[in-house]
Every structure is written in C-alpha cells, then in structure tokens.
C-alpha atoms as a PDB file:
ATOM      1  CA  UNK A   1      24.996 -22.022-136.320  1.00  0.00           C
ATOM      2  CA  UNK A   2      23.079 -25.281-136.299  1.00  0.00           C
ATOM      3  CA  UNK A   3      19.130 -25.503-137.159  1.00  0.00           C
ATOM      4  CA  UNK A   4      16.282 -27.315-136.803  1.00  0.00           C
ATOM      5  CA  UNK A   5      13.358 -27.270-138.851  1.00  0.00           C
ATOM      6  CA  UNK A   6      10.137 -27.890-136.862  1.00  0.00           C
ATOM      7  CA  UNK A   7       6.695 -27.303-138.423  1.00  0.00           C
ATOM      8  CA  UNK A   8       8.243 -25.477-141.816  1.00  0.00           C
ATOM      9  CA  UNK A   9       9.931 -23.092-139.579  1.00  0.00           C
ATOM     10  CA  UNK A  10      13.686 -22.806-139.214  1.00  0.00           C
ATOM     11  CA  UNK A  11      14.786 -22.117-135.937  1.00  0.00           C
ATOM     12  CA  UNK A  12      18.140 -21.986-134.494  1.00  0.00           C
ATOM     13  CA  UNK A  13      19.473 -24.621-131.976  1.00  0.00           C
ATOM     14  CA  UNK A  14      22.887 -22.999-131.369  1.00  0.00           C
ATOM     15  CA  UNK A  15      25.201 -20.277-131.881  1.00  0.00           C
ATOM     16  CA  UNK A  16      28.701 -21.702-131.662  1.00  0.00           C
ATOM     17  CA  UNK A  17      31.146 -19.164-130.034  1.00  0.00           C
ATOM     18  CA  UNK A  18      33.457 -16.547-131.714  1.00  0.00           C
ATOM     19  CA  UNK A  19      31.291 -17.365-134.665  1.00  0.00           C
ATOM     20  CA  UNK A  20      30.350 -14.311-136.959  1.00  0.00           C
ATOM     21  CA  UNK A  21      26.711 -15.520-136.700  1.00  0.00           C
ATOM     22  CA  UNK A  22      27.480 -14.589-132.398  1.00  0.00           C
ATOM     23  CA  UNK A  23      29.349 -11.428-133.144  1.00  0.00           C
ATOM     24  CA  UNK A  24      26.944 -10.448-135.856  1.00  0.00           C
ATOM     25  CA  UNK A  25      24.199 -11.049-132.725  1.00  0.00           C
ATOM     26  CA  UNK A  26      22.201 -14.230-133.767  1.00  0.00           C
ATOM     27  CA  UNK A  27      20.728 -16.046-131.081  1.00  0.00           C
ATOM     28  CA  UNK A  28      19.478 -19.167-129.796  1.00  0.00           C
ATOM     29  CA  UNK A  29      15.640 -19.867-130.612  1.00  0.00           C
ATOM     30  CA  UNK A  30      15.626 -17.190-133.657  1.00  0.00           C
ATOM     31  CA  UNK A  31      13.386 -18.456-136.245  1.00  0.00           C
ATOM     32  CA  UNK A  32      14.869 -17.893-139.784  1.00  0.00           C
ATOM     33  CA  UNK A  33      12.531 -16.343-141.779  1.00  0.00           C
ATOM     34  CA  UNK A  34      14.417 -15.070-144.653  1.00  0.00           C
ATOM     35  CA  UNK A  35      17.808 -15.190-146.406  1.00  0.00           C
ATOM     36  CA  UNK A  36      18.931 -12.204-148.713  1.00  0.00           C
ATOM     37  CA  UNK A  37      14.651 -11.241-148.513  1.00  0.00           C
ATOM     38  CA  UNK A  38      13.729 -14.364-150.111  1.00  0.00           C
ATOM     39  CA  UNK A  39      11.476 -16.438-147.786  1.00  0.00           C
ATOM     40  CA  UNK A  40      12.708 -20.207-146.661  1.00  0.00           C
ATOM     41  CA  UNK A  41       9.392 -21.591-145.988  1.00  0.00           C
ATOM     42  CA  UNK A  42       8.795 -24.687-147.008  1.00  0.00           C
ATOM     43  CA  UNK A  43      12.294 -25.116-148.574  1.00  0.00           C
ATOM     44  CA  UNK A  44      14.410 -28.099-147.477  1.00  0.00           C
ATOM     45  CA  UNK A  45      17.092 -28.431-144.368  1.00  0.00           C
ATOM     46  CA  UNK A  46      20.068 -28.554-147.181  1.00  0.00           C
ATOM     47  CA  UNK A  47      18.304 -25.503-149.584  1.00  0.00           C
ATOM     48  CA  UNK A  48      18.237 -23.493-146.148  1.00  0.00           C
ATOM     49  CA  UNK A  49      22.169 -24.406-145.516  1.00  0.00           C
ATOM     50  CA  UNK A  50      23.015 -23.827-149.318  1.00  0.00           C
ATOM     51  CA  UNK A  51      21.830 -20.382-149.493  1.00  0.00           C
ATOM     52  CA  UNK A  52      23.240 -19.629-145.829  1.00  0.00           C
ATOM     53  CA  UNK A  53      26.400 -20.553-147.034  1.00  0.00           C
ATOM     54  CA  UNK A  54      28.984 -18.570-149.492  1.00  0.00           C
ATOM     55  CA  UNK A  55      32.544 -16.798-150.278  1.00  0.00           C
ATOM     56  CA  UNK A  56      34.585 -15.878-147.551  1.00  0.00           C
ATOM     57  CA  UNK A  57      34.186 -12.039-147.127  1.00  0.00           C
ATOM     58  CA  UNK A  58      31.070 -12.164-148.619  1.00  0.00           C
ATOM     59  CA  UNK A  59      27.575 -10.808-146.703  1.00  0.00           C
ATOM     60  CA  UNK A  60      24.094 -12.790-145.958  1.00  0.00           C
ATOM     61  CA  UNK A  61      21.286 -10.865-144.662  1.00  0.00           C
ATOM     62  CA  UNK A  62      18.894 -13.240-142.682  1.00  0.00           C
ATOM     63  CA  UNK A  63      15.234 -12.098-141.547  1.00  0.00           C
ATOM     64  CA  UNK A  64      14.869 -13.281-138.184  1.00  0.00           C
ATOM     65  CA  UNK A  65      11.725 -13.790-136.230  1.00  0.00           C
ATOM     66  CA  UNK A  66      12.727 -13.204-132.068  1.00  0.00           C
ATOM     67  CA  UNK A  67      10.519 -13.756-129.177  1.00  0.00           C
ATOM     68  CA  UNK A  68       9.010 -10.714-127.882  1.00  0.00           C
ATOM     69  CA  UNK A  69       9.904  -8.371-130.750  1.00  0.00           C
ATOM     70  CA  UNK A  70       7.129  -7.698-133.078  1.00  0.00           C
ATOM     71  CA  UNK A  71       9.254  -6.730-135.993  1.00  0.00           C
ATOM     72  CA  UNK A  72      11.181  -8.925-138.927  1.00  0.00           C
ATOM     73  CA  UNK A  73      14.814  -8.674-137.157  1.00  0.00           C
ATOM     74  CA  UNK A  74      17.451  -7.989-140.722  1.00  0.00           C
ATOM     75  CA  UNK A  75      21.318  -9.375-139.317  1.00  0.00           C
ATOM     76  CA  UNK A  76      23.622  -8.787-141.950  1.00  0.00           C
ATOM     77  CA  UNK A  77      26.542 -11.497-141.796  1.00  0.00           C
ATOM     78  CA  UNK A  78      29.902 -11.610-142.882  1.00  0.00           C
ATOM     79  CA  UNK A  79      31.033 -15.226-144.097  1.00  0.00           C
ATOM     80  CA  UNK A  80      34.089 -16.416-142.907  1.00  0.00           C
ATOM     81  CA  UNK A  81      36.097 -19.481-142.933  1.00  0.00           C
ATOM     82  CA  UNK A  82      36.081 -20.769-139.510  1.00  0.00           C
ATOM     83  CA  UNK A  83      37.460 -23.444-136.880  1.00  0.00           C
ATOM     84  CA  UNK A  84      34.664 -23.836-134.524  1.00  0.00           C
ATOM     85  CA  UNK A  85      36.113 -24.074-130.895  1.00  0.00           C
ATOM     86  CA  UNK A  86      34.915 -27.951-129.607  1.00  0.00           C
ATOM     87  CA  UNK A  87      33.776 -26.826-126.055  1.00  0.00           C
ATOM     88  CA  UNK A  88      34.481 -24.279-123.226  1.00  0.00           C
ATOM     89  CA  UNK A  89      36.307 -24.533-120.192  1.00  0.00           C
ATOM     90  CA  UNK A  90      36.491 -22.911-116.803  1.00  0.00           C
ATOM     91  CA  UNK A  91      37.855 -23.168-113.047  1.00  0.00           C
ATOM     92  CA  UNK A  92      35.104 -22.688-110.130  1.00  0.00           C
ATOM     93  CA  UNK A  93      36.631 -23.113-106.163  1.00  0.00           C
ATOM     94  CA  UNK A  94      40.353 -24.832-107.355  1.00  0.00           C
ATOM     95  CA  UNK A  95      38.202 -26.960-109.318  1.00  0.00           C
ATOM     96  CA  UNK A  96      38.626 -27.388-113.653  1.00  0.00           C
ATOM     97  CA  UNK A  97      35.889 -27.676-115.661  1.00  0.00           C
ATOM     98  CA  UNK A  98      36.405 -28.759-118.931  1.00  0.00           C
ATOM     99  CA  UNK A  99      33.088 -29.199-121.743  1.00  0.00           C
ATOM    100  CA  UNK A 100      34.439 -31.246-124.668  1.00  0.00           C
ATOM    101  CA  UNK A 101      31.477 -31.146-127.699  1.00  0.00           C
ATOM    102  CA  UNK A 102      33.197 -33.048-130.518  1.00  0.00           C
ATOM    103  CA  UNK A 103      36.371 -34.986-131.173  1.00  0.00           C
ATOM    104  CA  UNK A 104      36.896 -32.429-133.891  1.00  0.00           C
ATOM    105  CA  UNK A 105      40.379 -32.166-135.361  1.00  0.00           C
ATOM    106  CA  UNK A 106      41.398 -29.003-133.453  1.00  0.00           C
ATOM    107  CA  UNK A 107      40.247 -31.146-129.807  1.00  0.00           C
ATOM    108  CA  UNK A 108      43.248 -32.006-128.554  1.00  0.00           C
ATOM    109  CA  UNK A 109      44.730 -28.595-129.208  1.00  0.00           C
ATOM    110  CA  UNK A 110      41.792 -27.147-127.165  1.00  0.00           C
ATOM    111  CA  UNK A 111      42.252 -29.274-124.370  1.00  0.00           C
ATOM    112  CA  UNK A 112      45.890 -28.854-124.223  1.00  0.00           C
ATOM    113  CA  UNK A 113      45.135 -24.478-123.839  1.00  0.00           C
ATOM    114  CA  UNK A 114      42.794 -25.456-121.362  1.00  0.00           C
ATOM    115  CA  UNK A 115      45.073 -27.686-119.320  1.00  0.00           C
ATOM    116  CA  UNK A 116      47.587 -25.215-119.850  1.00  0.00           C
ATOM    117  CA  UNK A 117      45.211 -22.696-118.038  1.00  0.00           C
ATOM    118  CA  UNK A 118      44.894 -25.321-114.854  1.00  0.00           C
ATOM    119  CA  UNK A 119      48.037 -25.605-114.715  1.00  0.00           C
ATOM    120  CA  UNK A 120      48.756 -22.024-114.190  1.00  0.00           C
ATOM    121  CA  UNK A 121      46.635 -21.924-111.392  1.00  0.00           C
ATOM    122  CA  UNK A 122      47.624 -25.173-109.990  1.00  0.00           C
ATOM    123  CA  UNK A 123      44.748 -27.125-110.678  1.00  0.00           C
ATOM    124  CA  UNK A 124      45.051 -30.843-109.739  1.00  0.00           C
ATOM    125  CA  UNK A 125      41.477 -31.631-109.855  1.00  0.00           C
ATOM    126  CA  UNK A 126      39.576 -31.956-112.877  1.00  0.00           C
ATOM    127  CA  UNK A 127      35.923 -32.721-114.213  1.00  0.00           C
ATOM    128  CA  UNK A 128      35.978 -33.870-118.009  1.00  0.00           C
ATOM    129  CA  UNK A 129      32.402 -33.677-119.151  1.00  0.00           C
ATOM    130  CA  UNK A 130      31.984 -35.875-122.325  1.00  0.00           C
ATOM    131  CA  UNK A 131      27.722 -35.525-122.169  1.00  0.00           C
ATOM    132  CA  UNK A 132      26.218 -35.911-125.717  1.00  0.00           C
ATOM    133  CA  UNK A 133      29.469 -35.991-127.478  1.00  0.00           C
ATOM    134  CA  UNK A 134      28.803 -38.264-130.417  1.00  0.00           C
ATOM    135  CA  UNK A 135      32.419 -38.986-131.277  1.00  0.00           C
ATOM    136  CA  UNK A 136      34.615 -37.881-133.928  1.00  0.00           C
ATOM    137  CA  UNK A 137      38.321 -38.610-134.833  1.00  0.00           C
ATOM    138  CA  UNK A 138      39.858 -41.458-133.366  1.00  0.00           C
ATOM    139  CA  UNK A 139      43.119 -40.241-133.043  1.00  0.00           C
ATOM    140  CA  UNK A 140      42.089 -36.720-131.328  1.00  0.00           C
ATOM    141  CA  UNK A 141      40.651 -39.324-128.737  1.00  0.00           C
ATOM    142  CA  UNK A 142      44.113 -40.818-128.366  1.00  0.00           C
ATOM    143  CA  UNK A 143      45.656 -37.943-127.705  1.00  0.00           C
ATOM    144  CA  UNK A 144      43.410 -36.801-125.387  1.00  0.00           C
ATOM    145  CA  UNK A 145      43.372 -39.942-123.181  1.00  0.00           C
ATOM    146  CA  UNK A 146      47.309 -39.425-123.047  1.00  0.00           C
ATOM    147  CA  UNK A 147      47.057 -36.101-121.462  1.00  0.00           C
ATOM    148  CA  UNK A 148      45.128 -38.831-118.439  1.00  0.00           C
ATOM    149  CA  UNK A 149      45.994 -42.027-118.371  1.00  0.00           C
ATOM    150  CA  UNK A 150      49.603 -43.107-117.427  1.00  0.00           C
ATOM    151  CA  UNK A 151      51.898 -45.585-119.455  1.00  0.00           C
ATOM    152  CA  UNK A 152      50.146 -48.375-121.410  1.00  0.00           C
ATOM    153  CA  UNK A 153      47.027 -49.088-123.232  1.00  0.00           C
ATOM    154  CA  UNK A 154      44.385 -46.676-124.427  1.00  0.00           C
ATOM    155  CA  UNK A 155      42.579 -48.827-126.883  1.00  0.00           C
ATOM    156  CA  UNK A 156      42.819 -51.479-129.517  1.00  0.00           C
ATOM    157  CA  UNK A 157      41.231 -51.619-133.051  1.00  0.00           C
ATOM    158  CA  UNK A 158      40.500 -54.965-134.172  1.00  0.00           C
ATOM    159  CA  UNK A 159      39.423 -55.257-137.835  1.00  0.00           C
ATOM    160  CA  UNK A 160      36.973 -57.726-138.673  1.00  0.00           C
ATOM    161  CA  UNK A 161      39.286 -58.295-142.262  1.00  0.00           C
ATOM    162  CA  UNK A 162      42.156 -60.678-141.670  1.00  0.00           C
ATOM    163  CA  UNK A 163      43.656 -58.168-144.419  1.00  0.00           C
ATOM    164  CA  UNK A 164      43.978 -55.478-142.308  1.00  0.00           C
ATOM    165  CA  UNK A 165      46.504 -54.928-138.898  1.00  0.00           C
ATOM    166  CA  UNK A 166      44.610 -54.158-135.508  1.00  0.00           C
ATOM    167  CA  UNK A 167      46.137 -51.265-134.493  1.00  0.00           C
ATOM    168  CA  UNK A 168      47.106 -51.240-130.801  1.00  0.00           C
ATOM    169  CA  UNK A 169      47.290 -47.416-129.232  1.00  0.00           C
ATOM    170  CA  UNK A 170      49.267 -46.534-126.065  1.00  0.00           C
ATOM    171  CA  UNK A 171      50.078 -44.164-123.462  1.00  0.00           C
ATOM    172  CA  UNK A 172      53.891 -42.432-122.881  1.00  0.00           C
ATOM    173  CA  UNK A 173      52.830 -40.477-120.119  1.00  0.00           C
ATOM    174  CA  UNK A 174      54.861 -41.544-116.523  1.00  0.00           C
ATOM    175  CA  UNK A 175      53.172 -40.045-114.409  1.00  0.00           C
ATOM    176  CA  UNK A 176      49.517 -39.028-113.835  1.00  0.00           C
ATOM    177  CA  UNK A 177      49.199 -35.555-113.077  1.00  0.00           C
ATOM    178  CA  UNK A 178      45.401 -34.880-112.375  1.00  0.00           C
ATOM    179  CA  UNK A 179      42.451 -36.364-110.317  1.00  0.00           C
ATOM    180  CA  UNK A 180      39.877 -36.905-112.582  1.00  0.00           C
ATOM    181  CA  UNK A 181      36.029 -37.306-112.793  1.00  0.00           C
ATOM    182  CA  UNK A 182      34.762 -37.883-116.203  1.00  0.00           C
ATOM    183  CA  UNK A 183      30.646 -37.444-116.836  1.00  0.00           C
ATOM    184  CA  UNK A 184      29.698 -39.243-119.096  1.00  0.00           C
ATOM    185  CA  UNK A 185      25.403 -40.701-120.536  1.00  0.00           C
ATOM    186  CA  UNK A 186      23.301 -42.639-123.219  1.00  0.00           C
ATOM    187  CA  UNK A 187      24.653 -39.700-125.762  1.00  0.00           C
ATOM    188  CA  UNK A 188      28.406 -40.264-125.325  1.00  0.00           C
ATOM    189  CA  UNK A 189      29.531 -42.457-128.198  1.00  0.00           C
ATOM    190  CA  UNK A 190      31.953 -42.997-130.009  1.00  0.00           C
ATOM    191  CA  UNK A 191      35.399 -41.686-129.658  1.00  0.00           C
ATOM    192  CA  UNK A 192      33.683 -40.724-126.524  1.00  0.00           C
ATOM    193  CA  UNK A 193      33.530 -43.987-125.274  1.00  0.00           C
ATOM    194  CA  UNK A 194      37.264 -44.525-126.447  1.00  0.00           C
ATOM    195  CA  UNK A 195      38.412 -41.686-123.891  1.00  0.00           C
ATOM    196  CA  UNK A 196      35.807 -42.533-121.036  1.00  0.00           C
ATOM    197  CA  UNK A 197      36.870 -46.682-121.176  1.00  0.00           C
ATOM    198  CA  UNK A 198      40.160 -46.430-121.612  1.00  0.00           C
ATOM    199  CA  UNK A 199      40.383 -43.583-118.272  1.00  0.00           C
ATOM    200  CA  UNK A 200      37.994 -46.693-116.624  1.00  0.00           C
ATOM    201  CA  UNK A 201      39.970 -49.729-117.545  1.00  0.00           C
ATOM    202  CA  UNK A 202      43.564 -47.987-116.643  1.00  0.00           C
ATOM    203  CA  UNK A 203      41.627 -46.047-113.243  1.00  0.00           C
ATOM    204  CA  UNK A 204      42.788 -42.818-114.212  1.00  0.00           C
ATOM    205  CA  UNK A 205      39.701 -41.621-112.848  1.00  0.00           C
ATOM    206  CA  UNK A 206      35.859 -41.919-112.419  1.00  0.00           C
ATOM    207  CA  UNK A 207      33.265 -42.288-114.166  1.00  0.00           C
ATOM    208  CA  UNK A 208      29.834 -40.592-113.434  1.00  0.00           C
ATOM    209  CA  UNK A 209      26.691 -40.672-114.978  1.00  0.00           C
ATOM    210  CA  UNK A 210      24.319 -43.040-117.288  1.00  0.00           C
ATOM    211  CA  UNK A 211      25.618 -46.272-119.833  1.00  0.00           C
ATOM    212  CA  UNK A 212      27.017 -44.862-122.845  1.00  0.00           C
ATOM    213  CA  UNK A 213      25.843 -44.853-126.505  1.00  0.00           C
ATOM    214  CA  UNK A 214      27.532 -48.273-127.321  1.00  0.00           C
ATOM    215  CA  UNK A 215      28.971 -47.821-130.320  1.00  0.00           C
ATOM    216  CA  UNK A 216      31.606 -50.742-131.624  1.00  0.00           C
ATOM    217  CA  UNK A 217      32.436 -49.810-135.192  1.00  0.00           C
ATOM    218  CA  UNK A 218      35.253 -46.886-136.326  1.00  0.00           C
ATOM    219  CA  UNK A 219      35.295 -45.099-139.693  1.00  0.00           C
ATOM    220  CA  UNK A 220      38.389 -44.616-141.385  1.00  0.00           C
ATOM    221  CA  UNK A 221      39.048 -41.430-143.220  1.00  0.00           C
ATOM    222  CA  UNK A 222      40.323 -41.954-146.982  1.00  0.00           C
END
C-alpha cells in the first residue's frame, strides 16, 4: 500500500495489485487505525511504515476504519516479499492501452508481456500513458523507448564533470512496428521525459497532453 497522513489520521491512497494487502481485502480510503491493537495516532509517517513492515511469512493485523461501516474493521496480513507490477494494461475496440506508473526495474519486462499480448491480437495501434510517472531507472527508459523508436538516438547524458564520459544511448530496432500516441502532463518527469522526447524528436509517435515536469539532472545508482 501507500499512505497518507492527513489530520493525524492514516489513510490509504492505494492498494497496488496482486498485493497481499488487495488479496487480504484492504482498500482505497481505509483509515488505519491500528497495527497489531496498538493505536497509530499521532505516531510519525516512518513509525506507521516500521511497524507495518516485517518477516516474510509473518502476520500484521491492522484496525481499519471504512466508510459506512460502524465497526473497527481487524485484516489480518500475511507479509511477503513482493515485486509490485508498474502499471496495467488492456485492449478496448483493436486499440492497446498501456498505464506505465514507474520506471521500476521490472518496467521493461512488463511492457514487453503487454506488447506480447497486442501482438497476439494484432494490435498495431497503441496509447502509452506516461501521466504522473515521476521517473525511475534510466536504463528501463532505454529499453522501453527501443521497443518504439526505430534505429538511432534515444538520448544523451552529458555530465557536467569533464571526468566523466557522456554516455550516448541508441536504438537497434529496423523497423517501427506500432502507431503510437503517448499522454503525457506537468507530473511526467524524469525518465518519463526520456521516453516521451526521445518518441518526439525521432516521430515515433505523438504526443498528447500538458508540458512535462522538466527535470534535467539523472542519479546514478552506486
């Protein structure tokens, strides 16, 4: 799950899928009100986390407040060690849909399974929806712009340090293979932006939607 914490209340923004907070039946807009019967008011966003956290295998009960039901909701949840999927995908009228979340490390995996699944039912057109996707890895971006954009550029890192090499990153693909409408606003940054100007600048497709985040600096993982 992810939380917020509005007013010393805890309440639950989402419920990320095939999760064992979904299967256990969590929900959007619960309000956490206890965690293994000890009450969370007033503790902190991290203390909250901490104690939600634990051993794979292992059980949390949370006390859930729910809209509508008058009762203190107990959920008893079974810890696990998991790889949260990084969006959804479906087709709708020969038309692929494909919601990308995060540049997580397992992205370009999911959106090879989901191209996979287009092209199984000869899918040719494609909507890419990159909305409030602040970013992630760098190189899960690169691989998923080669999936679009034909033979050539992608992007180019320029370091600031004469030190350091700019790395130059490139497409192999021949041909391209899908017509493509990428949506895109203020939230996309990021590796976001990587994917979204590098399918603009080559015109392997369209862009729709409001200016990007606008994000020019790249962490490197050490």
């Amino acid at each position: 799950i992810s939380f917020t914490k509005v007013d010393d209340k805890i309440i639950i923004e989402k419920v990320f899928r095939s999760s064992p907070a979904e299967r256990a039946g969590i929900k959007k807009g619960d309000i956490i009100k206890e965690i293994d019967y000890v009450d969370v008011s007033g503790k902190s966003d991290d203390e909250v986390a901490s104690m939600i956290r634990g051993e794979e295998g292992t059980t949390v009960i949370l006390g859930i407040v729910r809209e509508q039901v008058s009762r203190l909701i107990e959920i008893e949840v079974v810890r696990e060690e998991i790889m949260i999927e990084p969006g959804e995908y479906k087709i709708d009228n020969n038309i692929g849909y494909i919601k990308l979340e995060r540049f997580s490390s397992n992205a370009e995996k999911f959106i090879e399974q989901a191209l996979d699944e287009m092209d199984k039912n000869n899918i040719k057109k494609i909507i890419l929806d990159i909305r409030d996707n602040p970013g992630g890895e760098v190189g899960q971006a690169v691989g998923i712009a080669e999936k679009f954009v034909s033979l050539g550029l992608i992007t180019r890192l320029e370091y600031k340090s004469e030190e350091e090499r700019d790395e130059v990153y490139t497409s192999k693909l021949l041909k391209q293979k899908y017509d493509l409408v990428v949506l895109v606003n203020e939230m996309s940054a990021s590796a976001s932006e990587i994917l979204a100007g590098a399918v603009q600048d080559r015109n392997a497709g369209i862009l729709i939607g409001t200016k990007t985040y606008g994000k020019a600096k790249v962490q490197k993982v050490f």
